[in-house]
PDB file of N, CA and C in Angstrom:
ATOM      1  N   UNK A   1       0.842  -1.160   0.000  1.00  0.00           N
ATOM      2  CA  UNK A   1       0.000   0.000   0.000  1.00  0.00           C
ATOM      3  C   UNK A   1       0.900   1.240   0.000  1.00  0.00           C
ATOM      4  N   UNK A   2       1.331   2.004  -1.076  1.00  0.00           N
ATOM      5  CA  UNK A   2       1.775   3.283  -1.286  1.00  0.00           C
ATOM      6  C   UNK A   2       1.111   4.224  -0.877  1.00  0.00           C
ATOM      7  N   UNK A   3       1.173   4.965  -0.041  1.00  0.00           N
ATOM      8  CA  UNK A   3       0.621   6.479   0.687  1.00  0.00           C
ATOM      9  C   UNK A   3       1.792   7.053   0.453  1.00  0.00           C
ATOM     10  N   UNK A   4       1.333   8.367   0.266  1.00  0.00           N
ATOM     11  CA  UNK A   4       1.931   9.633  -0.399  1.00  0.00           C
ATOM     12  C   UNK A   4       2.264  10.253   1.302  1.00  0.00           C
ATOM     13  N   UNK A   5       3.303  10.579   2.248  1.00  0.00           N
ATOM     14  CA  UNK A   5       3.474  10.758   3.512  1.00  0.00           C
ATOM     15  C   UNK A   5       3.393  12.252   3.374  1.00  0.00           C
ATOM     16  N   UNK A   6       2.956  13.465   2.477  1.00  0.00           N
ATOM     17  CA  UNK A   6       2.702  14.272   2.537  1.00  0.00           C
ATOM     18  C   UNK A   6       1.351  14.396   2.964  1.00  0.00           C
ATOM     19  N   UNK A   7       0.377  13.726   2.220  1.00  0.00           N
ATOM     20  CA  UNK A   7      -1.262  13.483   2.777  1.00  0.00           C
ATOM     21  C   UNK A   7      -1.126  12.964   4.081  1.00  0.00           C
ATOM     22  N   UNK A   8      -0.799  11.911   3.671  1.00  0.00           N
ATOM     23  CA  UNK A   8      -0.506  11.626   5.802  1.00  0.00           C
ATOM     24  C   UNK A   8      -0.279  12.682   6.739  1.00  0.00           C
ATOM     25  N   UNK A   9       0.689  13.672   6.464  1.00  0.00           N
ATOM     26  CA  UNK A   9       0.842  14.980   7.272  1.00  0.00           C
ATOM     27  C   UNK A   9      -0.325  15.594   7.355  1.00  0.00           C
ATOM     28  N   UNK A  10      -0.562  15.803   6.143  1.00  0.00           N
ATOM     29  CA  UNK A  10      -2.244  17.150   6.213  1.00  0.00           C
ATOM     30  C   UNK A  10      -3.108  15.891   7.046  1.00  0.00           C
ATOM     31  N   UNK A  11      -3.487  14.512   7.382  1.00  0.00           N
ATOM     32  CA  UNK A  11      -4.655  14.321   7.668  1.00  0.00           C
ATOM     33  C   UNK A  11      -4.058  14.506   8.954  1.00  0.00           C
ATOM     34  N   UNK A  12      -2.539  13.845   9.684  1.00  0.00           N
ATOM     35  CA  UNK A  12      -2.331  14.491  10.791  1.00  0.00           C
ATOM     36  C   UNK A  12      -2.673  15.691  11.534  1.00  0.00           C
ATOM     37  N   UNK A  13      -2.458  17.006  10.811  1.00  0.00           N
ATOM     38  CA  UNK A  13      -2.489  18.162  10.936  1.00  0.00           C
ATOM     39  C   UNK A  13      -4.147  18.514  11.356  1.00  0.00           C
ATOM     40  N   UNK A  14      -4.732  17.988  10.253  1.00  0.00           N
ATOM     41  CA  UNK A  14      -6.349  17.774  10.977  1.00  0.00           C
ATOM     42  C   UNK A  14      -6.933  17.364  11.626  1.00  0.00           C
ATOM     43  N   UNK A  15      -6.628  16.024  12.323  1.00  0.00           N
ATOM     44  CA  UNK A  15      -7.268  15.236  12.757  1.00  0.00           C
ATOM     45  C   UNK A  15      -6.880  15.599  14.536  1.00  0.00           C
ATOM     46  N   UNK A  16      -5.614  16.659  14.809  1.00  0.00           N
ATOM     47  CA  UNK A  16      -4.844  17.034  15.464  1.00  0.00           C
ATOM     48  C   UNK A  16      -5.329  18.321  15.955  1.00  0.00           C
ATOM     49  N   UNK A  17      -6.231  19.241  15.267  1.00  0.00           N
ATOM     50  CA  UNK A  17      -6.809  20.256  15.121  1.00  0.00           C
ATOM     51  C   UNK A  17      -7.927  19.890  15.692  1.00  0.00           C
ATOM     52  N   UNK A  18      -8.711  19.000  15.154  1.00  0.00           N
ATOM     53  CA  UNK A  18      -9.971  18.302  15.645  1.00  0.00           C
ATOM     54  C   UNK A  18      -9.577  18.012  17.302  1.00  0.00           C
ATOM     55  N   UNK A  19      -9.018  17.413  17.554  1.00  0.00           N
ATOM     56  CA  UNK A  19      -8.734  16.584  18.775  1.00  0.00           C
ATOM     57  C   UNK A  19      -8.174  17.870  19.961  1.00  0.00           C
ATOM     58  N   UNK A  20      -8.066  19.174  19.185  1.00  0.00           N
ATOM     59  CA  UNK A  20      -7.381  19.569  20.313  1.00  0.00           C
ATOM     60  C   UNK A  20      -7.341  20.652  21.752  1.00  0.00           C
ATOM     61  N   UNK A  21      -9.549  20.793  21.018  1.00  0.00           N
ATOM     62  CA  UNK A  21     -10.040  20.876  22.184  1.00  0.00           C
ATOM     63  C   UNK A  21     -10.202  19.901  22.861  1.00  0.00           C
ATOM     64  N   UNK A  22     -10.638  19.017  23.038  1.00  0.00           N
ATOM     65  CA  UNK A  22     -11.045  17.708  24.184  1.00  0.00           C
ATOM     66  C   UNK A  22      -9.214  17.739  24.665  1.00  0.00           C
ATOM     67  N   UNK A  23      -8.427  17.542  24.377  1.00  0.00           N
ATOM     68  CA  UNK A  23      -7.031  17.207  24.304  1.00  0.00           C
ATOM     69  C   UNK A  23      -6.827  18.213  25.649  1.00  0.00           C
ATOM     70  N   UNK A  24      -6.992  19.388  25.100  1.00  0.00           N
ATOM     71  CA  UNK A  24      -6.587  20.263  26.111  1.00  0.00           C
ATOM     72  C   UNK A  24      -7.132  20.884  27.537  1.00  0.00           C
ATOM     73  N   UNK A  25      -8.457  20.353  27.266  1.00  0.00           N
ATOM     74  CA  UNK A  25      -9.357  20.057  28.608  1.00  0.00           C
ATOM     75  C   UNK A  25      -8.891  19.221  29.344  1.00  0.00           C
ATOM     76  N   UNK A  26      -8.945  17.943  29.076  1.00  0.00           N
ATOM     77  CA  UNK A  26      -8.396  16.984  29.720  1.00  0.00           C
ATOM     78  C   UNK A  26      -6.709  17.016  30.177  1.00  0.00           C
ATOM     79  N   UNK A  27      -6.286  18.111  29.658  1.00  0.00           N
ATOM     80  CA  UNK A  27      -4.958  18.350  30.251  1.00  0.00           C
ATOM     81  C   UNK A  27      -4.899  19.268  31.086  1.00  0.00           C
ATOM     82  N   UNK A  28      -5.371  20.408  31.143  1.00  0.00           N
ATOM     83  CA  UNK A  28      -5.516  21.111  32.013  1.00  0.00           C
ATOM     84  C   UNK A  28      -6.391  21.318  33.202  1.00  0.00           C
ATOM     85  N   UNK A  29      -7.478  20.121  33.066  1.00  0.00           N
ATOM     86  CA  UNK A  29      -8.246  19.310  34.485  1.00  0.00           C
ATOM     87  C   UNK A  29      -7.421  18.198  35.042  1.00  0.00           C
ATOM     88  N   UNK A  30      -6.436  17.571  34.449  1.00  0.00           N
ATOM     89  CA  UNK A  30      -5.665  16.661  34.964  1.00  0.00           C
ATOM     90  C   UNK A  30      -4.866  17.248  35.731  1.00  0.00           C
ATOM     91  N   UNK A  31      -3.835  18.035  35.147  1.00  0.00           N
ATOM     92  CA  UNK A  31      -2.742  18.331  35.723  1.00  0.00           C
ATOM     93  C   UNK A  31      -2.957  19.774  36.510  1.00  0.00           C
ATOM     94  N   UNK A  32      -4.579  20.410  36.638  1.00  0.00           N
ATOM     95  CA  UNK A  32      -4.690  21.467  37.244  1.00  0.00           C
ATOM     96  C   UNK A  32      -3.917  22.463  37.196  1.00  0.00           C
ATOM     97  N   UNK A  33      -3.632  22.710  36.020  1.00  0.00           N
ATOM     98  CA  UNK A  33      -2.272  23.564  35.566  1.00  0.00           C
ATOM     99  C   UNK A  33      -3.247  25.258  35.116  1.00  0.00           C
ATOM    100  N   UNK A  34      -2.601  26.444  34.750  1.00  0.00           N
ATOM    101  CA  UNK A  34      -3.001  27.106  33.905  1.00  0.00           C
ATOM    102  C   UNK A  34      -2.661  27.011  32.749  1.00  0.00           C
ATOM    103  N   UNK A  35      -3.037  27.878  31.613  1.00  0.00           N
ATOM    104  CA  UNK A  35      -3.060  27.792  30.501  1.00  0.00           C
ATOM    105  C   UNK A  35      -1.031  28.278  30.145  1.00  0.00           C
ATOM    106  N   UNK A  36      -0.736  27.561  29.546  1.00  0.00           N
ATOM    107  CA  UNK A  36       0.703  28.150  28.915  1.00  0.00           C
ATOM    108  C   UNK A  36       0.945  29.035  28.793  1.00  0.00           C
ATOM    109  N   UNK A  37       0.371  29.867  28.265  1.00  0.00           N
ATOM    110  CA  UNK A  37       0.925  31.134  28.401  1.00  0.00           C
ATOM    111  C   UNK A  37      -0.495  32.095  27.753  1.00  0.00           C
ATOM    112  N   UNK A  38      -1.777  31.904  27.793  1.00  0.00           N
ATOM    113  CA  UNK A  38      -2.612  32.730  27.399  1.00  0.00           C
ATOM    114  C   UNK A  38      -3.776  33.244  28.020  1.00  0.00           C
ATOM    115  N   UNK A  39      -3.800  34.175  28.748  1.00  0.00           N
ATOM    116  CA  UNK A  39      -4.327  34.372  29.727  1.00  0.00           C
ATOM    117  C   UNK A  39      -6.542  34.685  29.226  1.00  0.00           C
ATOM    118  N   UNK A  40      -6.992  34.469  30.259  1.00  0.00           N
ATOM    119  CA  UNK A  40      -8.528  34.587  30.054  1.00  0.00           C
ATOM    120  C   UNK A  40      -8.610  36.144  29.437  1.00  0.00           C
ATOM    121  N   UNK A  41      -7.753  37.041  29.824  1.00  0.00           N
ATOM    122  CA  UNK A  41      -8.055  38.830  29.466  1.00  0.00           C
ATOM    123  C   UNK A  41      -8.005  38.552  27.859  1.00  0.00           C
ATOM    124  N   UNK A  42      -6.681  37.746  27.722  1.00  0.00           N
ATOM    125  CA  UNK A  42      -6.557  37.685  26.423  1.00  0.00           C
ATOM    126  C   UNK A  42      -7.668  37.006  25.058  1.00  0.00           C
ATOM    127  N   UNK A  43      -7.817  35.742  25.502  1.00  0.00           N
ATOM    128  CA  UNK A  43      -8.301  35.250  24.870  1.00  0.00           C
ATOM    129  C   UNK A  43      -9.566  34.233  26.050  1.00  0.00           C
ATOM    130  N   UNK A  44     -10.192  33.742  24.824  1.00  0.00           N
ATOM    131  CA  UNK A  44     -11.432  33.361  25.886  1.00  0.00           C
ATOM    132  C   UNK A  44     -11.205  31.883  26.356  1.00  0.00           C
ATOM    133  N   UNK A  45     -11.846  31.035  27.739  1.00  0.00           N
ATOM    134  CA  UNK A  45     -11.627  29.749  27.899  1.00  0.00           C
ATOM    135  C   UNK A  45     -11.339  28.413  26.729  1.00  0.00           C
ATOM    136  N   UNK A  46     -12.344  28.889  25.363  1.00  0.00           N
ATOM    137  CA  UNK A  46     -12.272  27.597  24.793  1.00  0.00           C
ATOM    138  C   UNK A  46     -11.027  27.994  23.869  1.00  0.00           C
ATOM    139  N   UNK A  47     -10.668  29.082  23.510  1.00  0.00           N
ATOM    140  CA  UNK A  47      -9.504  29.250  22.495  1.00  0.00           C
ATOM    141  C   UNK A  47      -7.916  28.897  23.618  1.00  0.00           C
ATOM    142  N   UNK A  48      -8.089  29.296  24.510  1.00  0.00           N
ATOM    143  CA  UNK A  48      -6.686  29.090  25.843  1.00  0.00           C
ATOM    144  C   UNK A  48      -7.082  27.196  26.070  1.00  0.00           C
ATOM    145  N   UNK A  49      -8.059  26.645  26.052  1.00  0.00           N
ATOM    146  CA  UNK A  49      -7.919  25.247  26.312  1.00  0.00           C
ATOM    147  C   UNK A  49      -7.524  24.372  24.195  1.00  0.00           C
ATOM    148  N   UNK A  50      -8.022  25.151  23.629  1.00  0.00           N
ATOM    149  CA  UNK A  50      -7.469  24.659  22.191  1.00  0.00           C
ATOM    150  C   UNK A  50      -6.219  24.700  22.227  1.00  0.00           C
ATOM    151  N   UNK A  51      -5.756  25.967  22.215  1.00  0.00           N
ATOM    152  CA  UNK A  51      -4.078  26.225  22.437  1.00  0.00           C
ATOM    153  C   UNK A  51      -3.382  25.103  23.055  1.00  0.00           C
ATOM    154  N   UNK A  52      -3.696  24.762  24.602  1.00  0.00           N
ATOM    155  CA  UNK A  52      -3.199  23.515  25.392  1.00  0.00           C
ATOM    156  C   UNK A  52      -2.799  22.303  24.745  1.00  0.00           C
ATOM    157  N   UNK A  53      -4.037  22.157  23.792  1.00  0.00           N
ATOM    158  CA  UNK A  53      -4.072  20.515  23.423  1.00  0.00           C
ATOM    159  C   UNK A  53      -3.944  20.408  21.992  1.00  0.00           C
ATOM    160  N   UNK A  54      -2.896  21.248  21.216  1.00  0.00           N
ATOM    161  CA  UNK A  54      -2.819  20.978  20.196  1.00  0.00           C
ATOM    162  C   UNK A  54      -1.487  20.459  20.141  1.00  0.00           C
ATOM    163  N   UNK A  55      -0.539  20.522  20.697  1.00  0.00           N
ATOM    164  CA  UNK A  55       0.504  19.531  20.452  1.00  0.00           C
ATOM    165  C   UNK A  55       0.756  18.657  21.377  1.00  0.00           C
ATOM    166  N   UNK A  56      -0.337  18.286  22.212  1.00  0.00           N
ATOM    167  CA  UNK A  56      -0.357  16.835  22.671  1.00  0.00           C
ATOM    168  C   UNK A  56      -0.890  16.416  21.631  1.00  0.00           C
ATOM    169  N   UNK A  57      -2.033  16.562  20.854  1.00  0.00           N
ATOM    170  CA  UNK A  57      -3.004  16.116  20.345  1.00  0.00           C
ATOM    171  C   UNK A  57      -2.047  15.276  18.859  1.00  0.00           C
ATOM    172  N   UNK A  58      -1.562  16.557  18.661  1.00  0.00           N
ATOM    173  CA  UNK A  58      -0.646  16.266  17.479  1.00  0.00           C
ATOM    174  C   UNK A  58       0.442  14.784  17.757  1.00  0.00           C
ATOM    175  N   UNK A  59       1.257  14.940  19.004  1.00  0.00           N
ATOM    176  CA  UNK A  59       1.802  13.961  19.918  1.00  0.00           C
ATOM    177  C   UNK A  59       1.311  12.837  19.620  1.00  0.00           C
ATOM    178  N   UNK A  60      -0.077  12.662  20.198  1.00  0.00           N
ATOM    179  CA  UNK A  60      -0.916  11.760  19.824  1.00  0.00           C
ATOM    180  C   UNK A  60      -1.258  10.769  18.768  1.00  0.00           C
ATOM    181  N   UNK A  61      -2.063  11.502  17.578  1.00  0.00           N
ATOM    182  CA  UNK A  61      -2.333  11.484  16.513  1.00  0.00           C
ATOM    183  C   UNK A  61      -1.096  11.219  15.104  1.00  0.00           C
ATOM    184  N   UNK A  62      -0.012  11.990  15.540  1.00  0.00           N
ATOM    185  CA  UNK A  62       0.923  11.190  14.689  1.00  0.00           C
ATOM    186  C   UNK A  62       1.690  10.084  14.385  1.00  0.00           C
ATOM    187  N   UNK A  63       1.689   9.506  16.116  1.00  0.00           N
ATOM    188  CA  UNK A  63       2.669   8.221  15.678  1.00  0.00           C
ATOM    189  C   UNK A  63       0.791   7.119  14.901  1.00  0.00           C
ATOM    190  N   UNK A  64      -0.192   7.724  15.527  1.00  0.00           N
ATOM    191  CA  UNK A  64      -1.205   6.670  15.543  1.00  0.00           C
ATOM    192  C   UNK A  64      -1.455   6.562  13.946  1.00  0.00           C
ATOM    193  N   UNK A  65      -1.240   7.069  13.447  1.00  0.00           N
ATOM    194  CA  UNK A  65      -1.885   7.394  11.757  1.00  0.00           C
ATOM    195  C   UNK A  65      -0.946   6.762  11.315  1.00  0.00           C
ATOM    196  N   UNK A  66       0.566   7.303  11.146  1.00  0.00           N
ATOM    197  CA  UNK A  66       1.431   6.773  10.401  1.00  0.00           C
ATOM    198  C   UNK A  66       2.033   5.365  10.468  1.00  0.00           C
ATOM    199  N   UNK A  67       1.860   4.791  11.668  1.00  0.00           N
ATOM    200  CA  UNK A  67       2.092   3.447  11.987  1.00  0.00           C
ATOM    201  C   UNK A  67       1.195   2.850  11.336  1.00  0.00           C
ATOM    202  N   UNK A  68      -0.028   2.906  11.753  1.00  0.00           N
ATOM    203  CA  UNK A  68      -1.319   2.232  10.875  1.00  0.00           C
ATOM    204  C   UNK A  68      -1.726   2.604   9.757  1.00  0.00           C
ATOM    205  N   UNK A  69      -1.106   2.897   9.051  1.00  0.00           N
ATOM    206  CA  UNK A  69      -1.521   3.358   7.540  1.00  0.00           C
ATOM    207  C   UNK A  69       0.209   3.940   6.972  1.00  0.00           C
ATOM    208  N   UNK A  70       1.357   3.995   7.489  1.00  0.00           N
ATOM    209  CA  UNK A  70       2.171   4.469   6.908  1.00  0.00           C
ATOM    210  C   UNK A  70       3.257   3.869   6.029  1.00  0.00           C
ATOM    211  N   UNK A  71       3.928   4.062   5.378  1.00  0.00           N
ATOM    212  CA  UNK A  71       4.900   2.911   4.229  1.00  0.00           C
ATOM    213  C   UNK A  71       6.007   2.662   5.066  1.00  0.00           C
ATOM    214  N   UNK A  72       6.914   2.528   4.151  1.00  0.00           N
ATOM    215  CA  UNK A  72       8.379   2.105   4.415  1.00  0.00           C
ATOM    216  C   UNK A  72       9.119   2.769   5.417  1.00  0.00           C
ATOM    217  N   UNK A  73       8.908   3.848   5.073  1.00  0.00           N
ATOM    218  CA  UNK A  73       9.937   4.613   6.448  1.00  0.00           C
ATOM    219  C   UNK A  73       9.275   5.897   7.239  1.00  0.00           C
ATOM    220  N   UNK A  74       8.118   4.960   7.874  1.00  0.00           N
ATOM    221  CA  UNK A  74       7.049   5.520   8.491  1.00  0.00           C
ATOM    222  C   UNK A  74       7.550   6.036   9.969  1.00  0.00           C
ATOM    223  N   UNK A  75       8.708   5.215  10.766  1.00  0.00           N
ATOM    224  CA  UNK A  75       9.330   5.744  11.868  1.00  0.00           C
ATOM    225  C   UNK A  75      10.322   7.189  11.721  1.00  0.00           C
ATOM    226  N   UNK A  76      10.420   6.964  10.437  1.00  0.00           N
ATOM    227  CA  UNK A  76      11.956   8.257  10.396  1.00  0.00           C
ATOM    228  C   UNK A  76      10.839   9.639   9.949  1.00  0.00           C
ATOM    229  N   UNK A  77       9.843   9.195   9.622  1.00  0.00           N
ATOM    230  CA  UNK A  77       9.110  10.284   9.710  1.00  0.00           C
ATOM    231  C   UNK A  77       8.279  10.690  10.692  1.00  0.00           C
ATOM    232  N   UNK A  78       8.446   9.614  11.488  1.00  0.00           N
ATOM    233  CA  UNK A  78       7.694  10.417  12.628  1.00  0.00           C
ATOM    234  C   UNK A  78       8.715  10.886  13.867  1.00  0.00           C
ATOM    235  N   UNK A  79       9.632  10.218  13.442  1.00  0.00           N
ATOM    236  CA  UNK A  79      11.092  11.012  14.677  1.00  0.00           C
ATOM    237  C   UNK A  79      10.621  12.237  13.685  1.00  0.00           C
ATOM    238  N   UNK A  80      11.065  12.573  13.142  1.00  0.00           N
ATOM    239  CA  UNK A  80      11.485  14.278  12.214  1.00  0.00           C
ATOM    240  C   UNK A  80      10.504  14.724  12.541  1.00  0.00           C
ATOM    241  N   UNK A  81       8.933  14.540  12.180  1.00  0.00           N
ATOM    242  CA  UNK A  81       8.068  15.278  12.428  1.00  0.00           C
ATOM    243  C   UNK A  81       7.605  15.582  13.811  1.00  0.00           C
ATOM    244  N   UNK A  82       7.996  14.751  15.141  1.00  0.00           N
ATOM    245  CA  UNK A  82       7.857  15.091  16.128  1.00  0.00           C
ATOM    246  C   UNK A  82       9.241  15.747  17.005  1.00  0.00           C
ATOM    247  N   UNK A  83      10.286  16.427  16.414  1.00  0.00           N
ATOM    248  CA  UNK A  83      11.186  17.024  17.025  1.00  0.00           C
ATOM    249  C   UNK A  83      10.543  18.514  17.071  1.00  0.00           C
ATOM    250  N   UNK A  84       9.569  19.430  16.413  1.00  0.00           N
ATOM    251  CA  UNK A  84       9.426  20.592  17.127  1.00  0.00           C
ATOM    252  C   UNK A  84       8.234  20.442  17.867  1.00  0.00           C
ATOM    253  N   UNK A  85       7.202  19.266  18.047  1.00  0.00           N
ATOM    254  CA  UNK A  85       6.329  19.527  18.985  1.00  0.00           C
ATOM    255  C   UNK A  85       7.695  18.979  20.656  1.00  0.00           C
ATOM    256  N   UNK A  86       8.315  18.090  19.874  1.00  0.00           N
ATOM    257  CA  UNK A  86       9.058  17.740  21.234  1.00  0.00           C
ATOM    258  C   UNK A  86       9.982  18.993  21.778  1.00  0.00           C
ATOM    259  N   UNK A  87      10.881  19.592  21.138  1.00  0.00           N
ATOM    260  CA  UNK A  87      10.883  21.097  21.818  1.00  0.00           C
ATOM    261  C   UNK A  87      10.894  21.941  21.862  1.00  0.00           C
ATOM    262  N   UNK A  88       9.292  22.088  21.873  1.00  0.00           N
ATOM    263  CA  UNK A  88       8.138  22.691  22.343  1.00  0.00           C
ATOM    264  C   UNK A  88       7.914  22.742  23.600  1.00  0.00           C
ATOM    265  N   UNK A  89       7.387  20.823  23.528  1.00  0.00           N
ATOM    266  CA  UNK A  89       6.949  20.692  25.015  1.00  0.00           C
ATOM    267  C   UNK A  89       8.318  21.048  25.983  1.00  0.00           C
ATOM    268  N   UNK A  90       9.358  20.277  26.041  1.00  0.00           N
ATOM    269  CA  UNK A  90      10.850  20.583  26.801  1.00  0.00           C
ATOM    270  C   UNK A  90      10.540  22.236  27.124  1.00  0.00           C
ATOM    271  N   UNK A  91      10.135  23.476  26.222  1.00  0.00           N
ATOM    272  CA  UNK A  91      10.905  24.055  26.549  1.00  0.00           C
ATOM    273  C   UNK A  91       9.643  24.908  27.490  1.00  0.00           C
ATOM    274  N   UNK A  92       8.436  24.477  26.775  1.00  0.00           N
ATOM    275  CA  UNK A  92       7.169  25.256  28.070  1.00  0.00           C
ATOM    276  C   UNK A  92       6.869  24.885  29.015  1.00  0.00           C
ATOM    277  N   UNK A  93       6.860  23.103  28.887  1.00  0.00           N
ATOM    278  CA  UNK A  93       6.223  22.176  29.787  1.00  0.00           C
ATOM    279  C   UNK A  93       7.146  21.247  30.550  1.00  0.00           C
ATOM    280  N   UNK A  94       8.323  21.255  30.322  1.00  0.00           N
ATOM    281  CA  UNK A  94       9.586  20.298  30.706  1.00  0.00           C
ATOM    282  C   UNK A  94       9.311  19.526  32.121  1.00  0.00           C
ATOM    283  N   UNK A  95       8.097  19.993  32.699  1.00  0.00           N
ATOM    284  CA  UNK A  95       7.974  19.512  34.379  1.00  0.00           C
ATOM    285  C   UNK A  95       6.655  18.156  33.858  1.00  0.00           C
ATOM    286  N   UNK A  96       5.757  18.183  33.364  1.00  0.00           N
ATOM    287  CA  UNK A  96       5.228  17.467  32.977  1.00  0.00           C
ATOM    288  C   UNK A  96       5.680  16.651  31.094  1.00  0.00           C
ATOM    289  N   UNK A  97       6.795  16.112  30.896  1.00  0.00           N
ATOM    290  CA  UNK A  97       6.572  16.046  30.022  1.00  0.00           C
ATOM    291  C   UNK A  97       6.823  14.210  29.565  1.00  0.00           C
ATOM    292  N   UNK A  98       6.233  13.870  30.442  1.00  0.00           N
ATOM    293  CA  UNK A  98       5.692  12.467  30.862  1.00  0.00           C
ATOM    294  C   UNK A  98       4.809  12.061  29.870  1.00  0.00           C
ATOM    295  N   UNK A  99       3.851  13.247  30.092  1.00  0.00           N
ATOM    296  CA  UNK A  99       2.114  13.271  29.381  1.00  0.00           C
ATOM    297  C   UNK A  99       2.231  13.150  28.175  1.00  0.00           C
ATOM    298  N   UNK A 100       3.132  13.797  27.424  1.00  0.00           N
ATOM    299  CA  UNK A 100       3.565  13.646  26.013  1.00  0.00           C
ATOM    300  C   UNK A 100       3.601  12.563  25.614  1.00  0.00           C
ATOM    301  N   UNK A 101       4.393  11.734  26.330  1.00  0.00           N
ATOM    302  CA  UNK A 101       5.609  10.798  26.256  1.00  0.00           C
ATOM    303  C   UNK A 101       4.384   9.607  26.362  1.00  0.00           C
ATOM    304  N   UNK A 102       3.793   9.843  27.109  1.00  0.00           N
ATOM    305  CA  UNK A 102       2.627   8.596  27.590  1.00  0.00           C
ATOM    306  C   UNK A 102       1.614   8.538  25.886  1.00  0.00           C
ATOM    307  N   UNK A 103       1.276  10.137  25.536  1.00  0.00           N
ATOM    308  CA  UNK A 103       0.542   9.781  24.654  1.00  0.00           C
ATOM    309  C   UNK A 103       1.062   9.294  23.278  1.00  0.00           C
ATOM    310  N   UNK A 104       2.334   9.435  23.356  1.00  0.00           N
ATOM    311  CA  UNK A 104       2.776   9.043  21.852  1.00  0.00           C
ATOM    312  C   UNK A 104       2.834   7.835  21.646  1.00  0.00           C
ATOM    313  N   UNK A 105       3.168   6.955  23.248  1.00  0.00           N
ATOM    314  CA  UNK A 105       3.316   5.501  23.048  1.00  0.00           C
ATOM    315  C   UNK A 105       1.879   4.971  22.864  1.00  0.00           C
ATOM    316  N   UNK A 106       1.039   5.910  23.489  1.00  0.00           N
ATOM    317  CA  UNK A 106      -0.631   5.008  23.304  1.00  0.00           C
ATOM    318  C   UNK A 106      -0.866   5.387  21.651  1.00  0.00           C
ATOM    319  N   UNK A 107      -0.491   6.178  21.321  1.00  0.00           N
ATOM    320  CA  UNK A 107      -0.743   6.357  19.585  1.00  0.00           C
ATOM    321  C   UNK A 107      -0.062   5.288  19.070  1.00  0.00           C
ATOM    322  N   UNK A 108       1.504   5.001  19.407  1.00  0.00           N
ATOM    323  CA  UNK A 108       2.111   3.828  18.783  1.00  0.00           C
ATOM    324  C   UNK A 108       1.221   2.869  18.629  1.00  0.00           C
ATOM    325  N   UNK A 109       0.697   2.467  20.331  1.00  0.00           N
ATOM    326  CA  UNK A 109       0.277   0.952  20.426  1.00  0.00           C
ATOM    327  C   UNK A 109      -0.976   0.808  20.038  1.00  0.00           C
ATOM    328  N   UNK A 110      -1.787   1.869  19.428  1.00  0.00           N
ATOM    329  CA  UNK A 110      -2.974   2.132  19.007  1.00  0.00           C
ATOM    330  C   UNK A 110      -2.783   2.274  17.158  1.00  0.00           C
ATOM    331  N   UNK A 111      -1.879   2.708  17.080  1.00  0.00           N
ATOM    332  CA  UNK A 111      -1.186   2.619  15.504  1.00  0.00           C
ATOM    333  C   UNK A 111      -1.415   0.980  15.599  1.00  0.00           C
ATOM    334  N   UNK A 112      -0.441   0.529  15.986  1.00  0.00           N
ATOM    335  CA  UNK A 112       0.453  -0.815  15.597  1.00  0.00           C
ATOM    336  C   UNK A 112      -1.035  -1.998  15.667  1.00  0.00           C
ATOM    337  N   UNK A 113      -2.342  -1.593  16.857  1.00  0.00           N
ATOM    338  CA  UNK A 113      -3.349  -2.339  17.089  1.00  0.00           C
ATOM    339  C   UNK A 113      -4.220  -2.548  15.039  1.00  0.00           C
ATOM    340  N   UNK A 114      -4.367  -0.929  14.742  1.00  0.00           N
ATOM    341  CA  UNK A 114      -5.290  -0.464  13.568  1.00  0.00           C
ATOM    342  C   UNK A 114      -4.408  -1.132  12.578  1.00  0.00           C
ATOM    343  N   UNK A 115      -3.127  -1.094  12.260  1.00  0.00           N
ATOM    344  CA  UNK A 115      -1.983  -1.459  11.720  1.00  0.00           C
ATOM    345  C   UNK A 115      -2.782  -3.542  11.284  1.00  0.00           C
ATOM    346  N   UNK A 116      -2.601  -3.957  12.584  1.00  0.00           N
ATOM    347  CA  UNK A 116      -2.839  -5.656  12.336  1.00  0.00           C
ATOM    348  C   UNK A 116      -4.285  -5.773  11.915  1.00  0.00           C
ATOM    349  N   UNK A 117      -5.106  -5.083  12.581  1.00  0.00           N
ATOM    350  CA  UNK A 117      -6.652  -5.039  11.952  1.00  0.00           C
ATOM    351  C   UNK A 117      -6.971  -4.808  10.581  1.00  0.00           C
ATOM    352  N   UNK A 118      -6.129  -4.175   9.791  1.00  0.00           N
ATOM    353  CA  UNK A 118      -6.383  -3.525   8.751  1.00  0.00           C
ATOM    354  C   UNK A 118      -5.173  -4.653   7.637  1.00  0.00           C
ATOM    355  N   UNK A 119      -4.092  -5.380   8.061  1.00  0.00           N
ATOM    356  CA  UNK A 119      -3.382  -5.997   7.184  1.00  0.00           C
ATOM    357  C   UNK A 119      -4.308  -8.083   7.743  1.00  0.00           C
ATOM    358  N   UNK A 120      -4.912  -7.946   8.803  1.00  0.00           N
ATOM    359  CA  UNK A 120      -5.639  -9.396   8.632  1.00  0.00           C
ATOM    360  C   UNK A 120      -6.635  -9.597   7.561  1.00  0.00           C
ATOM    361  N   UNK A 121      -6.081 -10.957   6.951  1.00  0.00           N
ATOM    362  CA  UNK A 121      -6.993 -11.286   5.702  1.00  0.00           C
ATOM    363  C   UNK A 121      -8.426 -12.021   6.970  1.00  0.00           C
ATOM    364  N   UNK A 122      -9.693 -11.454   6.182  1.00  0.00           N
ATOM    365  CA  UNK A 122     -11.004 -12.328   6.770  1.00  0.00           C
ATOM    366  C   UNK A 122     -11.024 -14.156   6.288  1.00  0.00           C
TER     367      UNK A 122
END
């Protein structure tokens, strides 16, 4: 199965966008944190909780796509493509950056699950 790993990026990019209100709720009720750096004067609750959870979300969502649907050198693209959400997080979030780390492996093992579902013959 040939996929074009540029489309793979854009559905990343979306599907990452999508995800990154819920993403960022759930991060900032977890870890009872404030917002990174955008304050309520500034901007309103749901745009400061989007902000939060878009590069977990991304975190997330990329190893999960490209593992399960990605070609030949589906890992070297997802090291490369996750070195500026990674520091990112290091350089805002470096005290929690566990959470990252937790979600990329559940994308792996959630990749690698969609991955065998999708290559088993019925």
């Amino acid at each position: 199965m040939k996929i074009n790993h540029f489309f793979l990026f854009l559905l990343v990019i979306v599907v990452s966008i999508l995800l990154a209100y819920p993403v960022g709720v759930t991060y900032v009720k977890l870890f009872n944190i404030v917002s990174i750096g955008f304050s309520s004067f500034i901007v309103s609750r749901f745009w400061s909780d989007f902000f939060d959870g878009v590069i977990p979300s991304y975190i997330f969502v990329l190893p999960l796509i490209f593992v399960s649907i990605g070609g030949e050198k589906k890992y070297w693209w997802i090291g490369i493509l996750l070195i500026p959400a990674a520091l990112f997080e290091l350089y805002f979030d470096a005290g929690y950056i566990y959470f990252p780390i937790a979600l990329g492996l559940l994308g792996w093992v959630l990749g690698l699950g969609v991955r065998k579902l999708i290559l088993k013959k019925p």
